[in-house]
N, C-alpha and C. Protein backbone atom coordinates (compact mmCIF):
# COMPACT_ATOMS: atom_id res chain seq x y z
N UNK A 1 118.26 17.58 52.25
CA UNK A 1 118.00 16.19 52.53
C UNK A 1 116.53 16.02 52.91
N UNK A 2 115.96 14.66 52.47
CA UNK A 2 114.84 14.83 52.38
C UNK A 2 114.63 14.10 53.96
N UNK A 3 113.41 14.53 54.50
CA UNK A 3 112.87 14.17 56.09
C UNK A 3 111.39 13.12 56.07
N UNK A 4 111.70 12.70 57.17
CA UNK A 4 110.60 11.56 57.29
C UNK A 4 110.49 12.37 59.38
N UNK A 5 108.94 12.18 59.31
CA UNK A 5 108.66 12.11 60.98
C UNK A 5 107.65 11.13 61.68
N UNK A 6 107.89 10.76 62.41
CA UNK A 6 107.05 9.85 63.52
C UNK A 6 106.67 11.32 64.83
N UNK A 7 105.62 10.60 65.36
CA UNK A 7 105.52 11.38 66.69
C UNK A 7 105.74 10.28 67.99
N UNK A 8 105.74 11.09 69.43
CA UNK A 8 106.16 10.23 70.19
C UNK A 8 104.59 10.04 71.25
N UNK A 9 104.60 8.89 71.60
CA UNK A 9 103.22 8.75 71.56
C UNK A 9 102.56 9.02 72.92
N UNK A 10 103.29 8.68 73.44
CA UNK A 10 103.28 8.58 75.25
C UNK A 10 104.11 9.36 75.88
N UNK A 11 103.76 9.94 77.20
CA UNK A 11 104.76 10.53 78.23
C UNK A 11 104.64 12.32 78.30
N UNK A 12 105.79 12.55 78.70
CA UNK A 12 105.59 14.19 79.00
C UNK A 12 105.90 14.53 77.62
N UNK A 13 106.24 13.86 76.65
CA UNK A 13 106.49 14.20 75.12
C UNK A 13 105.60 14.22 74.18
N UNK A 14 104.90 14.00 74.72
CA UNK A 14 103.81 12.76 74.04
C UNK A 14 103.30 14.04 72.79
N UNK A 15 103.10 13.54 71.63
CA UNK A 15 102.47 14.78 70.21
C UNK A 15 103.81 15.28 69.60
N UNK A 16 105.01 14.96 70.40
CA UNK A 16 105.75 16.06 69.59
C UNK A 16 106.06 14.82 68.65
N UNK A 17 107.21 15.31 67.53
CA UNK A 17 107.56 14.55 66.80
C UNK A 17 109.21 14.33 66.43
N UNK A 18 109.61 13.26 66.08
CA UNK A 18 111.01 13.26 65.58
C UNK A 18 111.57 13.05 64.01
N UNK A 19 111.75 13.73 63.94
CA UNK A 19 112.07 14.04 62.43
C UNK A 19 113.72 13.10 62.27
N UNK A 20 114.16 12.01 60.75
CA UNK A 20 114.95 11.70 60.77
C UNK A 20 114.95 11.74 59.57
N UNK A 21 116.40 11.49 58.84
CA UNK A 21 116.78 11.46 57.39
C UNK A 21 115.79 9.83 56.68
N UNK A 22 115.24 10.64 55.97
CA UNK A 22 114.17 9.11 54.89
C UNK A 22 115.26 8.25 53.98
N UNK A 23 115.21 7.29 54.55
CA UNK A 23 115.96 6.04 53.94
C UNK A 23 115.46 4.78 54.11
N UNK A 24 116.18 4.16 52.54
CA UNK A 24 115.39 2.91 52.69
C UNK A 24 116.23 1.84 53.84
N UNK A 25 117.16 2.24 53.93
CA UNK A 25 117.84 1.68 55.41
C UNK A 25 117.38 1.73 57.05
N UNK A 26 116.12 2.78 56.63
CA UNK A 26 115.63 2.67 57.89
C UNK A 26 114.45 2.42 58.04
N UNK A 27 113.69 2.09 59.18
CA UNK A 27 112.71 1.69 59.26
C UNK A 27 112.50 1.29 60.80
N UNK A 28 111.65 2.39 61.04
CA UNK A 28 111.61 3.13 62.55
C UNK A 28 110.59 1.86 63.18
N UNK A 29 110.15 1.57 64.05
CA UNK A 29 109.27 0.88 64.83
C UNK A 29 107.95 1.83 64.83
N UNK A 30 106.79 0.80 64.04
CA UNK A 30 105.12 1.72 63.99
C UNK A 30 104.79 2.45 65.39
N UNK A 31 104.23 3.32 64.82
CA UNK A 31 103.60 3.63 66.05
C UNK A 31 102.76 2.31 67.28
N UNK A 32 101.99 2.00 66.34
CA UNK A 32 100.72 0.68 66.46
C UNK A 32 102.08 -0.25 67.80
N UNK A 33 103.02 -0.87 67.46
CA UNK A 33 104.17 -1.38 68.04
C UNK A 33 104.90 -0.88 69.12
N UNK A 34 104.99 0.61 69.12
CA UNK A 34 105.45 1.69 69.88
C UNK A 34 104.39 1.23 70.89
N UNK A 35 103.48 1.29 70.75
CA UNK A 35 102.35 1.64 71.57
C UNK A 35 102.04 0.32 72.27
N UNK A 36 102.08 -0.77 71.38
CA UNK A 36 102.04 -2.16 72.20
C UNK A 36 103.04 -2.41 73.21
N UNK A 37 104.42 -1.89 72.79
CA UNK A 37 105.64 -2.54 73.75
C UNK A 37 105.32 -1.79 74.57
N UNK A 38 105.12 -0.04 74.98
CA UNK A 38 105.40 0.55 76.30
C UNK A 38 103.29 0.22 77.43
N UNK A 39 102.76 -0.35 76.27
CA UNK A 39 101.69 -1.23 77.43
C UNK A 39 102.38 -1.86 77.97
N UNK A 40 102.89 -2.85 77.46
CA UNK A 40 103.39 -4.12 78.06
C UNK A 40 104.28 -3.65 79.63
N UNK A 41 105.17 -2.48 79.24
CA UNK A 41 106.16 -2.43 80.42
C UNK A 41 105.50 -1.17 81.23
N UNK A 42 104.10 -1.08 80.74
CA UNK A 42 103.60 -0.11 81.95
C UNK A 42 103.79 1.03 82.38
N UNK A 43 103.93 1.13 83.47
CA UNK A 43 104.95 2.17 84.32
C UNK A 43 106.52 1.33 85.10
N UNK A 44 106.96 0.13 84.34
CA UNK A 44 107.98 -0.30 84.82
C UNK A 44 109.30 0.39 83.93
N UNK A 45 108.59 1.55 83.72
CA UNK A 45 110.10 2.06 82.59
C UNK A 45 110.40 3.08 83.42
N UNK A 46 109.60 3.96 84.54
CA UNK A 46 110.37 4.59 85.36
C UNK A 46 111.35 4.54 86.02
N UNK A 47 112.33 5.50 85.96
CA UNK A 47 113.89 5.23 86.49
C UNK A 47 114.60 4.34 85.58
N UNK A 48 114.43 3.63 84.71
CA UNK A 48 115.24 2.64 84.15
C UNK A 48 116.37 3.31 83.34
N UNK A 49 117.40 2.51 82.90
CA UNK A 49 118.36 2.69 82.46
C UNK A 49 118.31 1.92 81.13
N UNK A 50 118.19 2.22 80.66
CA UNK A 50 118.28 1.27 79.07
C UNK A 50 119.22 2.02 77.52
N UNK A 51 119.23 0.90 77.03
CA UNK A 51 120.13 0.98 75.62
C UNK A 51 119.14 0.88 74.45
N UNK A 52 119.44 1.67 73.32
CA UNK A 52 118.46 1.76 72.22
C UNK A 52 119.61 1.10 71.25
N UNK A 53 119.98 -0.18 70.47
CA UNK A 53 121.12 -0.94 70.11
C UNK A 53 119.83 -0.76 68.40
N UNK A 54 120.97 0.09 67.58
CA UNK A 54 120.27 -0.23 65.71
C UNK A 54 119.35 1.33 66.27
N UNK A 55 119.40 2.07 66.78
CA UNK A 55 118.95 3.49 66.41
C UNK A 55 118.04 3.58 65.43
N UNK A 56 118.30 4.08 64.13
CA UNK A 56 118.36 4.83 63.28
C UNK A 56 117.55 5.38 63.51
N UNK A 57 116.44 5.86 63.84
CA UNK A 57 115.12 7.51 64.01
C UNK A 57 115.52 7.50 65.78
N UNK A 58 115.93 6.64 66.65
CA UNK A 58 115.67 7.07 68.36
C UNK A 58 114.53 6.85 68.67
N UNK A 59 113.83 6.20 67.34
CA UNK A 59 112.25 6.57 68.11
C UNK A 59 112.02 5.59 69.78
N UNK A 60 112.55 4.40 69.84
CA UNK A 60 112.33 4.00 71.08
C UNK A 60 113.43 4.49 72.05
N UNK A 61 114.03 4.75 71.99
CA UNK A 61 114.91 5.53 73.03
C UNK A 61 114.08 6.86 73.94
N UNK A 62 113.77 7.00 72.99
CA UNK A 62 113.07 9.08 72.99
C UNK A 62 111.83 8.57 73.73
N UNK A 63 111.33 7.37 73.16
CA UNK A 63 109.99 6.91 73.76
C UNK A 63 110.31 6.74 75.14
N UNK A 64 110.89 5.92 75.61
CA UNK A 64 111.61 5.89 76.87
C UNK A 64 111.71 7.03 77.63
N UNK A 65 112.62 7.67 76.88
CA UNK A 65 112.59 9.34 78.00
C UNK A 65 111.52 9.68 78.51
N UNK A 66 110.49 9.94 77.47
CA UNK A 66 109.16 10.72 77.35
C UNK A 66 108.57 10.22 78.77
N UNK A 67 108.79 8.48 79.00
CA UNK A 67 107.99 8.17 79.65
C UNK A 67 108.24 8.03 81.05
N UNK A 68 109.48 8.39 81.56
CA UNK A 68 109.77 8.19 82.46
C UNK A 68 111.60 7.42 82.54
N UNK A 69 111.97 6.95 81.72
CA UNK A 69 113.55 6.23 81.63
C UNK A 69 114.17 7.08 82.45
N UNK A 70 115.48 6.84 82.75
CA UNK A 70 116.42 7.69 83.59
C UNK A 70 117.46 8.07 82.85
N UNK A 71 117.61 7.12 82.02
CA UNK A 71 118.33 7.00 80.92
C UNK A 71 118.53 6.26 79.54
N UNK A 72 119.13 6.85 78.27
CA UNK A 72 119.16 6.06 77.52
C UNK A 72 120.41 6.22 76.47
N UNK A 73 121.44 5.57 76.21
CA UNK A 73 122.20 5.12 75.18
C UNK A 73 121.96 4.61 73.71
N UNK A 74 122.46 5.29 73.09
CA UNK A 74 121.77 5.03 71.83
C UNK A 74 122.97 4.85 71.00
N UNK A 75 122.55 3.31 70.74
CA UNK A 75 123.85 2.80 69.95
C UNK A 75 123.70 2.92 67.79
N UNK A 76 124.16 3.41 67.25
CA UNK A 76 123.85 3.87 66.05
C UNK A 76 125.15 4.21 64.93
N UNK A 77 125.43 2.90 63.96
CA UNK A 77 126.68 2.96 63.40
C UNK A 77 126.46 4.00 62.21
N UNK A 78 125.50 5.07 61.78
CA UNK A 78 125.68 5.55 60.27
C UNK A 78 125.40 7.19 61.36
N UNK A 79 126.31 7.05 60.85
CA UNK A 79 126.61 9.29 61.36
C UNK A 79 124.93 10.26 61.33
N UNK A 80 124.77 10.28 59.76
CA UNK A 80 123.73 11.19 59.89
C UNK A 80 122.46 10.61 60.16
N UNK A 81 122.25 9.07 60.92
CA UNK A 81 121.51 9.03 61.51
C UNK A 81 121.75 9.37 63.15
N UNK A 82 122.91 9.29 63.70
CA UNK A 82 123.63 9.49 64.91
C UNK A 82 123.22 10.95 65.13
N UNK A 83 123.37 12.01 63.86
CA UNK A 83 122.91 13.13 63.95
C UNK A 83 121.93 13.71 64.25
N UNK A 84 121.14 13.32 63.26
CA UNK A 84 119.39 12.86 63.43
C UNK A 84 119.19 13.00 64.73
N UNK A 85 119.31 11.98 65.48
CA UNK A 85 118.78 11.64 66.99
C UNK A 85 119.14 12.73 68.00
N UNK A 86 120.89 13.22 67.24
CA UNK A 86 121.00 14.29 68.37
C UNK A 86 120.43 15.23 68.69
N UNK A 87 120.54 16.20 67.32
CA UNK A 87 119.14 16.84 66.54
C UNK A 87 117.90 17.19 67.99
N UNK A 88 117.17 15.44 67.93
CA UNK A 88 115.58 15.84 68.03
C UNK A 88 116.13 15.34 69.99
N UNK A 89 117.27 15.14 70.30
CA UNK A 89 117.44 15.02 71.58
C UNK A 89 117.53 16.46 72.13
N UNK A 90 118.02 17.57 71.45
CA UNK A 90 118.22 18.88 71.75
C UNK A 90 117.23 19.47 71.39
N UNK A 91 116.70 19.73 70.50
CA UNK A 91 115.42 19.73 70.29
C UNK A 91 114.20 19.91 71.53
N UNK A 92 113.96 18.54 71.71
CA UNK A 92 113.09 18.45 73.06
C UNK A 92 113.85 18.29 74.22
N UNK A 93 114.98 19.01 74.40
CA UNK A 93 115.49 19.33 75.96
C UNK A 93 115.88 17.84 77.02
N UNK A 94 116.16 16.58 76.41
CA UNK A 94 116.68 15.45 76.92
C UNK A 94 117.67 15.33 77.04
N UNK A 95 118.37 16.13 75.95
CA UNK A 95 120.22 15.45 75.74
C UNK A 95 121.11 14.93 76.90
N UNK A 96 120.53 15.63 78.02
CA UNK A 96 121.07 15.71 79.25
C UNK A 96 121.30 13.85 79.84
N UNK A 97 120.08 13.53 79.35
CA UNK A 97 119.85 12.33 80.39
C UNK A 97 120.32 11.22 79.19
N UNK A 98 120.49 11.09 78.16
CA UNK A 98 121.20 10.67 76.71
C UNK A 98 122.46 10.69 76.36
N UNK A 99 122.86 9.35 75.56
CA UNK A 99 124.19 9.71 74.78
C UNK A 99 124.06 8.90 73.98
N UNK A 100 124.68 9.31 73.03
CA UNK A 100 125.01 8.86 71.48
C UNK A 100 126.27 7.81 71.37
N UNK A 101 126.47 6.37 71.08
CA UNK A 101 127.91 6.15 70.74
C UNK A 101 127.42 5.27 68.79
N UNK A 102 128.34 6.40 68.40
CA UNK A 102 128.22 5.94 66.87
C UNK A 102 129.20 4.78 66.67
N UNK A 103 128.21 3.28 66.88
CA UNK A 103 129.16 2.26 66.38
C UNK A 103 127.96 1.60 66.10
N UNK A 104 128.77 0.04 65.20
CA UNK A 104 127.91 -0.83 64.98
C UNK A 104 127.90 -1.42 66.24
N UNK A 105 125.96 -1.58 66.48
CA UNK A 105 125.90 -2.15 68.16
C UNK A 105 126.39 -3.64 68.11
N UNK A 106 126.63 -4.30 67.05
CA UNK A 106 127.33 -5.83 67.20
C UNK A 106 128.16 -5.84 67.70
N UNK A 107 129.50 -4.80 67.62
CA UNK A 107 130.97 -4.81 68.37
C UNK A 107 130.37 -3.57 69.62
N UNK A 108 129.18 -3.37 69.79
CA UNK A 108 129.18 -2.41 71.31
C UNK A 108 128.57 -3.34 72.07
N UNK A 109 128.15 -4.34 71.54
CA UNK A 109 127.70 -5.14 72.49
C UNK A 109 129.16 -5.77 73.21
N UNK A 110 129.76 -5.85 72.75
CA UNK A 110 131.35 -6.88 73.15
C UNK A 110 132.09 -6.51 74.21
N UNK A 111 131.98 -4.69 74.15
CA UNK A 111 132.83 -3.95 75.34
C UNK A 111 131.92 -3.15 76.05
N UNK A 112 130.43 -3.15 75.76
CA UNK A 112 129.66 -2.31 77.03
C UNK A 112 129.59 -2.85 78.32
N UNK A 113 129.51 -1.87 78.86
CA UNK A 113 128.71 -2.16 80.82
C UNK A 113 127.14 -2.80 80.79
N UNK A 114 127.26 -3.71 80.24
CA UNK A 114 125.25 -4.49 80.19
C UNK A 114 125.03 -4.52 81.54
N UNK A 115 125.96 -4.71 82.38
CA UNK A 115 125.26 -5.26 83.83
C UNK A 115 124.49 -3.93 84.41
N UNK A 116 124.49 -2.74 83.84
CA UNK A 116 124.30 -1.36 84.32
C UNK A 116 122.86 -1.18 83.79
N UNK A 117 122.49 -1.91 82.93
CA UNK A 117 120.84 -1.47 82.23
C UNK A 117 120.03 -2.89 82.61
N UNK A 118 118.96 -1.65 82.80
CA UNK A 118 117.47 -2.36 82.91
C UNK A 118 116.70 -3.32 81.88
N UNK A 119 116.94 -2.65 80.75
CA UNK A 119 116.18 -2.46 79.71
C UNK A 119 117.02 -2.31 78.16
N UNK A 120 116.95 -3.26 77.26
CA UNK A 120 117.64 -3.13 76.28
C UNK A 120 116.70 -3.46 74.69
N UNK A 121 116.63 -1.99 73.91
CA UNK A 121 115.96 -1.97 72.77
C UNK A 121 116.83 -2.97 71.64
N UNK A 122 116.27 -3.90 71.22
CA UNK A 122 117.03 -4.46 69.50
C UNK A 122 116.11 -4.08 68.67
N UNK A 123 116.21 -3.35 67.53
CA UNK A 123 115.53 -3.38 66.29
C UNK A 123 116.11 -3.34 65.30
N UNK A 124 117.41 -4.28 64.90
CA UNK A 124 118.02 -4.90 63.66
C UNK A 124 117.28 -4.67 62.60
N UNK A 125 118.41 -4.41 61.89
CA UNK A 125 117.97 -4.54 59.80
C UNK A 125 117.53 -6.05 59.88
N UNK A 126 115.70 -5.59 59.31
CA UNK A 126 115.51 -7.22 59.37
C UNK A 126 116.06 -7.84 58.06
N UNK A 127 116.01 -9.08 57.79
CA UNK A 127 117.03 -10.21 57.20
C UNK A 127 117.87 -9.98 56.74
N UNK A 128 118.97 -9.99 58.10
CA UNK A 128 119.99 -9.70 58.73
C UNK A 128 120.58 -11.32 59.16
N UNK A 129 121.68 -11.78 58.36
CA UNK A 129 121.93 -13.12 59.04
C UNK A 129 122.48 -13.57 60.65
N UNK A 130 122.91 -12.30 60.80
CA UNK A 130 123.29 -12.05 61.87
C UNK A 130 122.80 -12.16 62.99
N UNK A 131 120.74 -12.06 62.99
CA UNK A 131 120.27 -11.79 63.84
C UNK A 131 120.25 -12.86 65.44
N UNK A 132 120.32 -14.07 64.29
CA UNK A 132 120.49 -15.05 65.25
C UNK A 132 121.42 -15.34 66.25
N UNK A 133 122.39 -14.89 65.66
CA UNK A 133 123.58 -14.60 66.65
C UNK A 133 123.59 -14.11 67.82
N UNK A 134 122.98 -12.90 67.22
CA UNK A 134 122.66 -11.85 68.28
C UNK A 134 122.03 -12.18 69.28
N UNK A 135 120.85 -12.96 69.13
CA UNK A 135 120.43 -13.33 70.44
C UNK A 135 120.86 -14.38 71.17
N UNK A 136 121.43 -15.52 70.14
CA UNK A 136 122.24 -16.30 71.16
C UNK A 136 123.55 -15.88 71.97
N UNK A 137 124.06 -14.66 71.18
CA UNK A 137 125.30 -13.70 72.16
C UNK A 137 124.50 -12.87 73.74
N UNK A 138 123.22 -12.88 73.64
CA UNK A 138 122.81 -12.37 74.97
C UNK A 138 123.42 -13.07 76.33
N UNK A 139 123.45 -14.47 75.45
CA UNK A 139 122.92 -15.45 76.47
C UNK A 139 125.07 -15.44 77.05
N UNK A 140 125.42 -15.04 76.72
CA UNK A 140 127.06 -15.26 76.88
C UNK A 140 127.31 -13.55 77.45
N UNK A 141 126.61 -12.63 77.25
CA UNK A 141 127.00 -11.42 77.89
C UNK A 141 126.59 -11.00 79.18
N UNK A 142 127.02 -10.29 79.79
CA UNK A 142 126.99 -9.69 81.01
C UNK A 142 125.97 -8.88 81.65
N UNK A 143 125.07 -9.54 81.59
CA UNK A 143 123.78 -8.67 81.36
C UNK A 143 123.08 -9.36 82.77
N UNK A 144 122.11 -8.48 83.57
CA UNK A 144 121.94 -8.80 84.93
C UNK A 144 120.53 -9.74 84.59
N UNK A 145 120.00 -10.71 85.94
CA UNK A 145 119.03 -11.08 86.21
C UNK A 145 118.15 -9.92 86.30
N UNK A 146 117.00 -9.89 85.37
CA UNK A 146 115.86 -9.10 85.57
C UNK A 146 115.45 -8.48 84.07
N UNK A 147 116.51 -8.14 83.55
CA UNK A 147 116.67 -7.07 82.90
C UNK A 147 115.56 -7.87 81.72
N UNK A 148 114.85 -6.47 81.00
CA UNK A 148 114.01 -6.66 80.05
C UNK A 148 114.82 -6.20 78.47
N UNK A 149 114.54 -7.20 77.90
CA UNK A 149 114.75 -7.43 76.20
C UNK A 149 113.85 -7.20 74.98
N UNK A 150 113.84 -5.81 74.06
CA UNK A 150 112.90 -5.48 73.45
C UNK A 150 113.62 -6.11 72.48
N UNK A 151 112.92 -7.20 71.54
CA UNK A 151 113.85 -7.40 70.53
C UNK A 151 112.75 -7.39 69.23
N UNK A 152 112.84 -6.64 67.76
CA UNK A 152 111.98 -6.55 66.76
C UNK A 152 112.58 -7.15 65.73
N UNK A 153 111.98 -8.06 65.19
CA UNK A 153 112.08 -8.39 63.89
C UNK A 153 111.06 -8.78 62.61
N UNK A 154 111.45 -9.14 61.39
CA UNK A 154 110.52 -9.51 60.58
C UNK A 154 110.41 -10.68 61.02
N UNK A 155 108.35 -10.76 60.62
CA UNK A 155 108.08 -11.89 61.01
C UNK A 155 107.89 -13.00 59.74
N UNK A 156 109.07 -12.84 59.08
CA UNK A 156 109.66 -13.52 57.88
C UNK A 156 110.80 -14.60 58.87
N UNK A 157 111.72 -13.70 59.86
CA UNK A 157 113.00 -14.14 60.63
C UNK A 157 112.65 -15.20 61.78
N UNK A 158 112.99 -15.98 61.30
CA UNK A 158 112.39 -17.33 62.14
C UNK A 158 113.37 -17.17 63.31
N UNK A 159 113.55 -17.41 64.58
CA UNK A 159 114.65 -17.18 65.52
C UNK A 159 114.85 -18.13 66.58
N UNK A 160 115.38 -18.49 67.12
CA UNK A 160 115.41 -19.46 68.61
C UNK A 160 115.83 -18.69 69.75
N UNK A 161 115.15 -18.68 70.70
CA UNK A 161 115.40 -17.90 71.89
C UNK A 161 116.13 -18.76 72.72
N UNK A 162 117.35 -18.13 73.56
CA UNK A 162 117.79 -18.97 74.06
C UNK A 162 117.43 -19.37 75.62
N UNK A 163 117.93 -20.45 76.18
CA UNK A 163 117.07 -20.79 77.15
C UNK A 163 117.34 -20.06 78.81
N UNK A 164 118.44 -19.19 78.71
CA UNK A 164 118.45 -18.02 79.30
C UNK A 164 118.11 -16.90 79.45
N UNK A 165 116.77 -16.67 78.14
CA UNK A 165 115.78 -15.62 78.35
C UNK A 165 114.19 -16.11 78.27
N UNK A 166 113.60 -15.35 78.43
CA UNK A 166 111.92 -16.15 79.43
C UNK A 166 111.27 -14.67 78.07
N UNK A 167 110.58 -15.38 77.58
CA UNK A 167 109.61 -14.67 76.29
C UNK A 167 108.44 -14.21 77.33
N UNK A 168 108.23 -12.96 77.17
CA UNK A 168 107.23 -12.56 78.27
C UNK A 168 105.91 -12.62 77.87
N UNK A 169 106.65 -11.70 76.33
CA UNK A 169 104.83 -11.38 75.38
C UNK A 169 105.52 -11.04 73.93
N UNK A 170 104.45 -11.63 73.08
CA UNK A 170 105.19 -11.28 71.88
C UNK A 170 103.65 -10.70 70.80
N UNK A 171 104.08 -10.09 69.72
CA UNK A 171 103.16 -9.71 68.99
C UNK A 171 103.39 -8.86 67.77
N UNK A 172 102.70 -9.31 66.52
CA UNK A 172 102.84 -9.27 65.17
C UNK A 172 102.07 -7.35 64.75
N UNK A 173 102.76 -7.40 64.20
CA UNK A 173 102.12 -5.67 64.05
C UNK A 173 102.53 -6.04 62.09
N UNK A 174 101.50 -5.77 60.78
CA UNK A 174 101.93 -6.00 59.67
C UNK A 174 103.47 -6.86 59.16
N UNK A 175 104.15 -6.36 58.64
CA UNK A 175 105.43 -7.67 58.96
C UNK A 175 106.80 -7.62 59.80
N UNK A 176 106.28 -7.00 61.06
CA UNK A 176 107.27 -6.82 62.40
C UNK A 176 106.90 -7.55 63.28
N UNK A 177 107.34 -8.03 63.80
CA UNK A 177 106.74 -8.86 65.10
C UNK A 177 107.80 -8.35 66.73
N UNK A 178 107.42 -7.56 67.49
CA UNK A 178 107.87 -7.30 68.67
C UNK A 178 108.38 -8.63 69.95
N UNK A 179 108.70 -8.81 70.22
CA UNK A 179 109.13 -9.92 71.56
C UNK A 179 109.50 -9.06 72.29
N UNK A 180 109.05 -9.50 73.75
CA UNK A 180 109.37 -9.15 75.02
C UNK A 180 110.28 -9.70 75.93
N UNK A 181 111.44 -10.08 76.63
CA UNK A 181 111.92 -10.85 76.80
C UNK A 181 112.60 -10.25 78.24
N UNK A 182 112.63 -11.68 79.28
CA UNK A 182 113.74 -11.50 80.62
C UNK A 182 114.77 -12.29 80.31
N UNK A 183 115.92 -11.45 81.37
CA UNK A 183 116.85 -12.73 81.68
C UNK A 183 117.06 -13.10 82.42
């Protein structure tokens, strides 16, 4: 099977790299983007607890670890990408503080513990009709005051935020555009 790698950019990880299966189904978050979102949250990712929801490479999950997270869940419905991640979680000696649940994160959003995380990664298949949904389902889930919302999409995907999350910072990287978001 053929391999595709990113490296991880920041943290005690920082140079190594994660290797995942090359597909046109996936499409990892740039580095350039990588690098904008964990400015943005600083050193507020220490200790946090967060969810990586649409996987496919881990790359922001792993980013997380590297940098300090406490934890991270990595929600990911296609197996040998589920694999993938486990892979480069054992790999660089994290697995510990990690777990894998192979589902589509649309129905893990329905029965998870949200009130338990800090911090929650979206990086949806962009034009995805769905997407919209998705964020207006934030606004109906169980998810605590505070908590930060990485949400990526094409900046083709026009979206409405709902008025239960506060846009912190947002920004266009070629045709991805990152949002930052509280609730």
């Amino acid at each position: 099977m053929k391999t595709s790698k990113i490296r991880i950019i920041g943290g005690a990880l920082k140079g190594n790299h994660i290797s995942f299966p090359s597909s046109s189904k996936l499409r990892p978050t740039s580095n350039k983007l990588r690098e904008i979102l964990f400015n943005w949250l600083n050193f507020e990712i220490e200790g946090l607890k967060c969810a990586d929801c649409f996987s496919g490479s881990g790359a922001l999950g792993i980013e997380a670890i590297s940098r300090g997270a406490k934890s991270v869940t990595f929600i990911e419905k296609t197996p040998k990408f589920a694999a993938s991640i486990e892979e480069n979680l054992e790999r660089l000696n994290i697995s510990e503080r990690c777990k894998i649940e192979i589902k589509n994160a649309f129905e893990w959003l329905k029965s998870a513990s949200l009130e338990e995380l800090d911090l929650i990664f979206f990086d949806p298949p962009f034009f995805d009709e769905r997407i919209q949904g998705l964020l207006a389902s934030l606004e109906s889930l169980k998810i605590k005051k505070g908590t930060l919302i990485y949400f990526e999409k094409s900046t083709f995907d026009k979206i409405d935020i709902p008025d239960s999350l506060k846009l912190l910072k947002s920004k266009s990287v070629g045709d991805a555009e990152g949002l930052l978001l509280e609730k």
